[in-house]
Protein backbone atom coordinates (compact mmCIF):
# COMPACT_ATOMS: atom_id res chain seq x y z
CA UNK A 1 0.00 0.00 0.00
CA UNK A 2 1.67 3.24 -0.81
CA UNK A 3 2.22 6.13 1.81
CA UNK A 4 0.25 9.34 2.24
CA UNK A 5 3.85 10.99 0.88
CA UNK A 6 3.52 8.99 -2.29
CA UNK A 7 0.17 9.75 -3.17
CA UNK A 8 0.46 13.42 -2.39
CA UNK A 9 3.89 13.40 -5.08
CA UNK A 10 1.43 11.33 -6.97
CA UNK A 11 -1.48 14.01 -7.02
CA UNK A 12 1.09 17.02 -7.33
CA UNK A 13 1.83 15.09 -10.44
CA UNK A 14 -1.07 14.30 -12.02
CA UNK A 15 -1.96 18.27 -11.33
CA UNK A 16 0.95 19.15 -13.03
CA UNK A 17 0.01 17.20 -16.00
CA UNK A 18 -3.33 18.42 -15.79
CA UNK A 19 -2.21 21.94 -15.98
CA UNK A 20 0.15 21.08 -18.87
CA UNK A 21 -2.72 19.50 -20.39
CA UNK A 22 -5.37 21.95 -20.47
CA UNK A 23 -2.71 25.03 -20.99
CA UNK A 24 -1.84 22.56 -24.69
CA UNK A 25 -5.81 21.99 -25.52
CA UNK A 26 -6.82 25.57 -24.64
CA UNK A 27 -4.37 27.24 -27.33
CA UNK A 28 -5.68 24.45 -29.69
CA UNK A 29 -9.21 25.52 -28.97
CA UNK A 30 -8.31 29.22 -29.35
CA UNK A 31 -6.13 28.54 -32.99
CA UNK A 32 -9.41 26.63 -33.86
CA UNK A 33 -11.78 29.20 -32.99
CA UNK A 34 -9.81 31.98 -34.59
CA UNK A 35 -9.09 30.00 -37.89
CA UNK A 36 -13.14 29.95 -38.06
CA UNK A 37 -13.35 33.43 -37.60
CA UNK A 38 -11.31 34.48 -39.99
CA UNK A 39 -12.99 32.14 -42.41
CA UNK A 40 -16.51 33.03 -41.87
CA UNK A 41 -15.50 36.94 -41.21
CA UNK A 42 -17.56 36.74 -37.94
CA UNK A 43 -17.70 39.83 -35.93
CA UNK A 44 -17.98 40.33 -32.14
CA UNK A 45 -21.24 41.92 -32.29
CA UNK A 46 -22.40 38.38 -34.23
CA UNK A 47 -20.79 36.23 -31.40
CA UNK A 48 -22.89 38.59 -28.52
CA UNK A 49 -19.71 40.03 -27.22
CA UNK A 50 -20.37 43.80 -28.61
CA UNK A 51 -18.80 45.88 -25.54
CA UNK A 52 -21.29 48.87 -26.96
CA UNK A 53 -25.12 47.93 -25.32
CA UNK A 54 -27.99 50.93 -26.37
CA UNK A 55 -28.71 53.22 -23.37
CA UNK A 56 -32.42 52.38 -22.33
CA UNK A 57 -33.66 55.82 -22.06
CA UNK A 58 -36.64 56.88 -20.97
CA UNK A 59 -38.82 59.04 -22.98
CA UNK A 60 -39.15 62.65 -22.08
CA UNK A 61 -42.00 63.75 -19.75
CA UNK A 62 -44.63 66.38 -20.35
CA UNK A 63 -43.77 69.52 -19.14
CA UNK A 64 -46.55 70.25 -15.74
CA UNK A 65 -45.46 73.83 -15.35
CA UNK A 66 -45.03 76.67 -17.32
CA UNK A 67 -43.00 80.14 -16.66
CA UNK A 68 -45.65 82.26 -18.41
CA UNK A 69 -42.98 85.19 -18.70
CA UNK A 70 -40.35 83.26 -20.97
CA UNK A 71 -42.16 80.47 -21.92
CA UNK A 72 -39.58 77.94 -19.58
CA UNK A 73 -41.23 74.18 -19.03
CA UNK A 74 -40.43 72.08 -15.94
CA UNK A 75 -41.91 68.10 -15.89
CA UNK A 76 -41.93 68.02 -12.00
CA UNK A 77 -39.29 65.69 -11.28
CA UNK A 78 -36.03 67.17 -10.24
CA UNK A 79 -34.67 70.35 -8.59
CA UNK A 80 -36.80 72.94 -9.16
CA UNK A 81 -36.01 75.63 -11.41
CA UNK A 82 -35.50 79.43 -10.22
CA UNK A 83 -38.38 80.80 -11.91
CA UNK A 84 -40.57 78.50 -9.56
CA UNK A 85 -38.91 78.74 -6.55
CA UNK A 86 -41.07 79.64 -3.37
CA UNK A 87 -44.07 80.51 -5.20
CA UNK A 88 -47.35 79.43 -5.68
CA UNK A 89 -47.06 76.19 -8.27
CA UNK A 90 -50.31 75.66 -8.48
CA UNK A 91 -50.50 79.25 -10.86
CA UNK A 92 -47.85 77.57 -13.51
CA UNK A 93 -49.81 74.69 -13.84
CA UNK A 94 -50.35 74.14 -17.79
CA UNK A 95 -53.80 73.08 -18.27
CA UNK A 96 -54.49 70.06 -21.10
């Protein structure tokens, strides 16, 4: 029966080889993989790996208040503009 010492070299080894192993069939993979690329003329964007994603944006609200002086629009949401500040919002109300 062999030792705990000589399984433990035993394991270091095969770990060793394993490492060896996968570092060979990895680059294999990777020559592979480009070789197809370069055949077909695949792009990242085709493969899902496009680093650029659209911006959800949210559409633009309705302005709820008016600054009947200039014409100035506010939605509600947000500081406040000047033009409204400590006054009465209720009289810049746009009615629809």
């Amino acid at each position: 029966m062999a030792t705990y010492k000589q399984l433990t070299a035993q394991l270091d080894k095969l770990h060793k080889e394993m490492s060896l192993a996968r570092e060979k069939e990895v680059a294999q993979a990777i020559a592979d993989i480009r070789e197809k690329i370069a055949e077909y003329g695949i792009t990242a964007e085709e493969l899902g790996f496009s680093s650029k994603r659209p911006a959800a944006r949210k559409p633009a609200l309705p302005p709820k208040y008016r600054n009947p002086k200039t014409g100035e629009t506010w939605s509600g949401r947000g500081r406040a503009p000047g033009w409204l500040a400590g006054k009465n919002r209720d009289r810049f109300l746009i009615e629809e």
